[in-house]
Protein backbone atom coordinates (compact mmCIF):
# COMPACT_ATOMS: atom_id res chain seq x y z
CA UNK A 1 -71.60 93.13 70.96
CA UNK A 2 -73.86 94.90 68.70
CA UNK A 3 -73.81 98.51 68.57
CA UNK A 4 -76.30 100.52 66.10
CA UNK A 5 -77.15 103.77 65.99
CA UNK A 6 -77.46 107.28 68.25
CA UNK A 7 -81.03 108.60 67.90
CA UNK A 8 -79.50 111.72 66.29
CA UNK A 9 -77.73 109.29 63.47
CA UNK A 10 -80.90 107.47 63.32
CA UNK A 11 -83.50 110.62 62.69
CA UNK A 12 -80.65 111.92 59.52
CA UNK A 13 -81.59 107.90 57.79
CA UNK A 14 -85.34 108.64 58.62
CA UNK A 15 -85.06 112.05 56.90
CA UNK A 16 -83.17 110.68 53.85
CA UNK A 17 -85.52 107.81 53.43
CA UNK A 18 -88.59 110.00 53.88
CA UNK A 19 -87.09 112.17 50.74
CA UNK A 20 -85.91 109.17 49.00
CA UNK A 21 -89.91 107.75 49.56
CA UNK A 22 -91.11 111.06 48.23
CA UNK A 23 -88.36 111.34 45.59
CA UNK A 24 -87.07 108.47 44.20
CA UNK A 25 -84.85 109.00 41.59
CA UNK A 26 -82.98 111.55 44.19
CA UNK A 27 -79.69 110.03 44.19
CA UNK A 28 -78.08 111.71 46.62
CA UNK A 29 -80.42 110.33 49.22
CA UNK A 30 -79.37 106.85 48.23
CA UNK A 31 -75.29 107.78 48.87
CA UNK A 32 -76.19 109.43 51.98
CA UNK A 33 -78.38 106.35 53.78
CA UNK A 34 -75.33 104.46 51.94
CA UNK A 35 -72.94 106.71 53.49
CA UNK A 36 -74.45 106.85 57.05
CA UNK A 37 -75.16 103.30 57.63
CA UNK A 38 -71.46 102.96 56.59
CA UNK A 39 -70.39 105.35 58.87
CA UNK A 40 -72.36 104.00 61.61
CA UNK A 41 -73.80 100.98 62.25
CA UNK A 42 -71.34 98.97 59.83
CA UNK A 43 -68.43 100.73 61.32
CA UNK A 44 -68.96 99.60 64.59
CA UNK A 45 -69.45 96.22 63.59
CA UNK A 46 -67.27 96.30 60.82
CA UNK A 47 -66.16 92.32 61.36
CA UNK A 48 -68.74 91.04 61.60
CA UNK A 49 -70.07 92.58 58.86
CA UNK A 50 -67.05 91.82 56.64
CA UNK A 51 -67.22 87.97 57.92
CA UNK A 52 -71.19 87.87 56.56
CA UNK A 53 -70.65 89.32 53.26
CA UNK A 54 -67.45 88.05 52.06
CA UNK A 55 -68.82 84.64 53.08
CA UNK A 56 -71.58 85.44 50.54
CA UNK A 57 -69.58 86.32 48.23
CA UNK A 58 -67.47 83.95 46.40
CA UNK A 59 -64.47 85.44 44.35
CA UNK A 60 -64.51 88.89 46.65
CA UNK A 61 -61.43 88.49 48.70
CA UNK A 62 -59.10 87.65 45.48
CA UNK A 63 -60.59 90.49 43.94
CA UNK A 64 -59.82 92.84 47.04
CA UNK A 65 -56.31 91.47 47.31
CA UNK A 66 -55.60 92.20 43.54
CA UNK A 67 -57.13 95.59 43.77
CA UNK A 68 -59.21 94.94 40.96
CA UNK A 69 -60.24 98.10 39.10
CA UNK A 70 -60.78 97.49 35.61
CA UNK A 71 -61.05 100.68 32.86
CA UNK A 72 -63.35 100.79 30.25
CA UNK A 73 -65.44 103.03 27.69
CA UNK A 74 -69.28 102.75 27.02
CA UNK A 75 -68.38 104.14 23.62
CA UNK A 76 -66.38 100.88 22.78
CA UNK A 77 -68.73 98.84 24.39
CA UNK A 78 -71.68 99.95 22.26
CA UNK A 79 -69.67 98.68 19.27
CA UNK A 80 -69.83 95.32 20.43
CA UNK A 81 -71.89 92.80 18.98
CA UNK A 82 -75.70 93.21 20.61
CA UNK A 83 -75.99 89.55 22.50
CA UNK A 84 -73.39 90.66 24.61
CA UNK A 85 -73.31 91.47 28.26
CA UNK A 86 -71.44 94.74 27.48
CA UNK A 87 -73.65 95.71 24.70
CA UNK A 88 -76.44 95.24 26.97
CA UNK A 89 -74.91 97.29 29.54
CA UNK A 90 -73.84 100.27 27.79
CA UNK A 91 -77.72 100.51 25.73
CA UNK A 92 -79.04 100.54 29.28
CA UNK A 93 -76.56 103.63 30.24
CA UNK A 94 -76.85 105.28 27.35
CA UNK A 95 -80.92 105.03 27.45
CA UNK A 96 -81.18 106.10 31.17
CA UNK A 97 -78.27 109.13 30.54
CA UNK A 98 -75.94 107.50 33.15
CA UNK A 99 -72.51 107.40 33.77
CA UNK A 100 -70.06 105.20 34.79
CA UNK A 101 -68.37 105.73 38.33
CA UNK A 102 -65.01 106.23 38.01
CA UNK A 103 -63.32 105.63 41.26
CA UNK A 104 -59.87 106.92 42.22
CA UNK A 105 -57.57 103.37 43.41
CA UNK A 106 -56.42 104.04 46.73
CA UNK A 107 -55.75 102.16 49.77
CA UNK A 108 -58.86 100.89 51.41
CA UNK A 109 -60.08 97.90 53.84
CA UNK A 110 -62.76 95.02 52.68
CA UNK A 111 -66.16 96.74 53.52
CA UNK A 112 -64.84 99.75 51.40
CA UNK A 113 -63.99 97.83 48.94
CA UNK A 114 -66.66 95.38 48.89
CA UNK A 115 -69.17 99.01 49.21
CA UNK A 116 -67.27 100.55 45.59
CA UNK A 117 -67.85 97.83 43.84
CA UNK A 118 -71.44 97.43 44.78
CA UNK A 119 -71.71 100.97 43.27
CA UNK A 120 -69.35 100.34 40.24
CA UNK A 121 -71.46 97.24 38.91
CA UNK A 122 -75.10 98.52 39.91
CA UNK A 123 -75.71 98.99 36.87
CA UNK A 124 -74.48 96.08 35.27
CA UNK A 125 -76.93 94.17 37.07
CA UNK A 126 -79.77 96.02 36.68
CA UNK A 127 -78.47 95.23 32.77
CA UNK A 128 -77.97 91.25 33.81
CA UNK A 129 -81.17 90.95 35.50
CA UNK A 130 -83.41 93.14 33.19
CA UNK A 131 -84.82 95.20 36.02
CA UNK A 132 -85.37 98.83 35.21
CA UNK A 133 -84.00 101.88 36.70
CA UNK A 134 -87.66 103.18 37.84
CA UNK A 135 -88.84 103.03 41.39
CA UNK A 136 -89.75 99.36 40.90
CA UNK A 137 -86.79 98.35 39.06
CA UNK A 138 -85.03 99.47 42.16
CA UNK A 139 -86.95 97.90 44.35
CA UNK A 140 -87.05 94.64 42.22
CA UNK A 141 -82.60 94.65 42.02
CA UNK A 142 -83.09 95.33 45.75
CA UNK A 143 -84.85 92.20 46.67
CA UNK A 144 -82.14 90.61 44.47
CA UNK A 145 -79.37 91.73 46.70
CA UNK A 146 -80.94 91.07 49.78
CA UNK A 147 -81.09 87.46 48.49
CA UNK A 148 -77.71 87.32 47.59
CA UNK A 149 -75.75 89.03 50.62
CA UNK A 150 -76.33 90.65 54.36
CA UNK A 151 -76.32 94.37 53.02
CA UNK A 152 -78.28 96.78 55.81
CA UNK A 153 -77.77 99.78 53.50
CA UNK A 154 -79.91 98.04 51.12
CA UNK A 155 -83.13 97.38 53.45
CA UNK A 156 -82.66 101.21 54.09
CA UNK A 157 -83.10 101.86 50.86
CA UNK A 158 -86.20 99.34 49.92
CA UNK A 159 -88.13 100.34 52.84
CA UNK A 160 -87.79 104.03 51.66
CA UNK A 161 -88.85 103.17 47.76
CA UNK A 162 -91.94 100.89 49.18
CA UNK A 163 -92.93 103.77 51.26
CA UNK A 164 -93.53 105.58 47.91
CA UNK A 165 -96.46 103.65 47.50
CA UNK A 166 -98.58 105.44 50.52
CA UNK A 167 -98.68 108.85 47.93
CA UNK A 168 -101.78 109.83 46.67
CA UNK A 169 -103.36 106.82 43.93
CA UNK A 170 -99.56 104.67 44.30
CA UNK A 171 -101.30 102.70 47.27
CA UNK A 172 -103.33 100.81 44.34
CA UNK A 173 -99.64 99.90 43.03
CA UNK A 174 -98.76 97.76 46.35
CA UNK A 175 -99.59 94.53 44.91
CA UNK A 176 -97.03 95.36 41.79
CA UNK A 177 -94.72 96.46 44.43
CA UNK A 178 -94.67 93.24 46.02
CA UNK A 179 -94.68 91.03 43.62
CA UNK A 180 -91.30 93.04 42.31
CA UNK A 181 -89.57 92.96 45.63
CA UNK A 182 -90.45 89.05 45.93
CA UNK A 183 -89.62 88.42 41.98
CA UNK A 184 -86.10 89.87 42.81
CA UNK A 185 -85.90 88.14 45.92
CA UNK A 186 -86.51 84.54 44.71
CA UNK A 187 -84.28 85.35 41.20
CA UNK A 188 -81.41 86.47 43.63
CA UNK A 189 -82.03 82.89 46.16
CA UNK A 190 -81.95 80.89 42.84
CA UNK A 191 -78.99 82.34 41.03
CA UNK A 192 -75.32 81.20 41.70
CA UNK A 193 -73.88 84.04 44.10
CA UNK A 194 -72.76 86.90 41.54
CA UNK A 195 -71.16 89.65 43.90
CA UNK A 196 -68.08 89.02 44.01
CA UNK A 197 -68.02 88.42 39.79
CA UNK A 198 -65.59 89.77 37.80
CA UNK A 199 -67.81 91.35 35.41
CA UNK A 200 -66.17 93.68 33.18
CA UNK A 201 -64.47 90.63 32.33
CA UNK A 202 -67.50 89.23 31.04
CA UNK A 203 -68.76 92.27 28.72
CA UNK A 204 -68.11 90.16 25.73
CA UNK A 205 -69.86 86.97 26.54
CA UNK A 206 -73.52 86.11 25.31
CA UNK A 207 -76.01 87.71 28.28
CA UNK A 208 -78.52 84.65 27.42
CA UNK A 209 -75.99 81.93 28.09
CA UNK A 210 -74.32 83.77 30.92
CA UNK A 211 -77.69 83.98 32.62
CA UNK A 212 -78.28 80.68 32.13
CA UNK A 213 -74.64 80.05 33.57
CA UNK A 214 -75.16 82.20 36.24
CA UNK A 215 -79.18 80.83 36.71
CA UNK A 216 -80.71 84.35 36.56
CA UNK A 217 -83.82 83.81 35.02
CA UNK A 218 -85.16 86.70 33.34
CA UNK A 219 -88.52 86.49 31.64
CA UNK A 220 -87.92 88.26 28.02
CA UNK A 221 -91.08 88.85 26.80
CA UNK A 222 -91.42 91.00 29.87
CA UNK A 223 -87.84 92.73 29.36
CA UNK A 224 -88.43 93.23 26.08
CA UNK A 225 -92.25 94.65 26.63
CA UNK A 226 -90.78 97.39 29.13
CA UNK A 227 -87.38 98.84 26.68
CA UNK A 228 -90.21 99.41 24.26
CA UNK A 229 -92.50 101.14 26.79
CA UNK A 230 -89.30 103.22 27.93
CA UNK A 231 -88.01 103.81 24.09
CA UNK A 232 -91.56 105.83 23.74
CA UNK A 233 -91.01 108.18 26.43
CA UNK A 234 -87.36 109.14 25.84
């Protein structure tokens, strides 16, 4: 039986998304929804919700039973040659001041699992797929999880960051909007199912021929276009 949320646990999301929609580079209203709908709705219905995504997920459970943590620097990965996924990744943390999340191992069950290493490899997708870490760049990686895997957290958080639009002159920006959420959508339907990757494994390999491997299609003279537009304002 499904079982969602109290109307008190329900008003705290509504008040993080409506800061997130007027903020949205506020992380700490993207761990919160993350944390709440966690708490909540995915708690009590924790097997089913396990069942959906692990199903989606191909590679997941063997990476849960292993415990798979892997260690690495950004330093050393910035030394590697520049076609590489791991190049890519650490330029794009490096450009956008970011961090890597270094999680304590500990005992945990799938959906926690499954939930840190969502967070751990954000960011080297939004490196594999070329999609920014602006409000649309969220919204397009977004639409590329929702494609991928059932992850409620995540229509939490796209809702909240297409609600931005509906401040001040942004309303003339809903077209873009869409056209990012769909882009992501459709790259995320086409590509081979990538969440349950082992991808610090893969920081050495070519990013062209692993997206082609992996069919994420990313359109370059677009990727390229919006580095250089960032480069200028940092």
């Amino acid at each position: 039986m499904f079982t969602g949320y109290s109307g008190a646990e329900f008003a705290q999301i509504l008040v993080n998304m409506l800061d997130l929609a007027i903020n949205p580079s506020r992380l700490n209203n993207v761990f919160e929804i993350g944390n709440t709908v966690n708490s909540t709705l995915i708690e009590r219905n924790k097997e089913k919700a396990v069942k959906l995504i692990y199903d989606s997920a191909p590679g997941l459970e063997e990476l849960f039973q292993e415990g798979y943590c892997p260690r690495y620097s950004l330093e050393e990965l910035s030394t590697i040659p520049a076609n590489t996924l791991g190049y890519t990744y650490a330029t794009h943390m490096n450009r956008n001041n970011l961090q890597t999340l270094n999680y304590q191992v500990k005992e945990c069950d799938r959906y926690q699992f499954f939930f840190r290493r969502l967070r751990e490899t954000h960011d080297i997708l939004h490196a594999i797929t070329g999609f920014q870490t602006d409000n649309l760049g969220e919204i397009g990686l977004e639409g590329f999880y929702i494609a991928q895997a059932m992850l409620p957290n995540v229509y939490y958080l796209m809702m909240a960051r297409m609600s931005h639009i509906l401040l001040d002159e942004k309303i003339f920006d809903g077209q873009l909007y869409l056209e990012t959420v769909t882009k992501g959508f459709q790259m995320g339907k086409k590509a081979k199912k990538v969440l349950g990757l082992r991808w610090e494994d893969m920081f050495w390999e070519d990013i062209k021929i692993l997206r082609n491997k992996l069919r994420i299609v990313v359109s370059e003279e677009g990727l390229e276009q919006k580095l250089a537009e960032q480069d200028k304002t940092v």
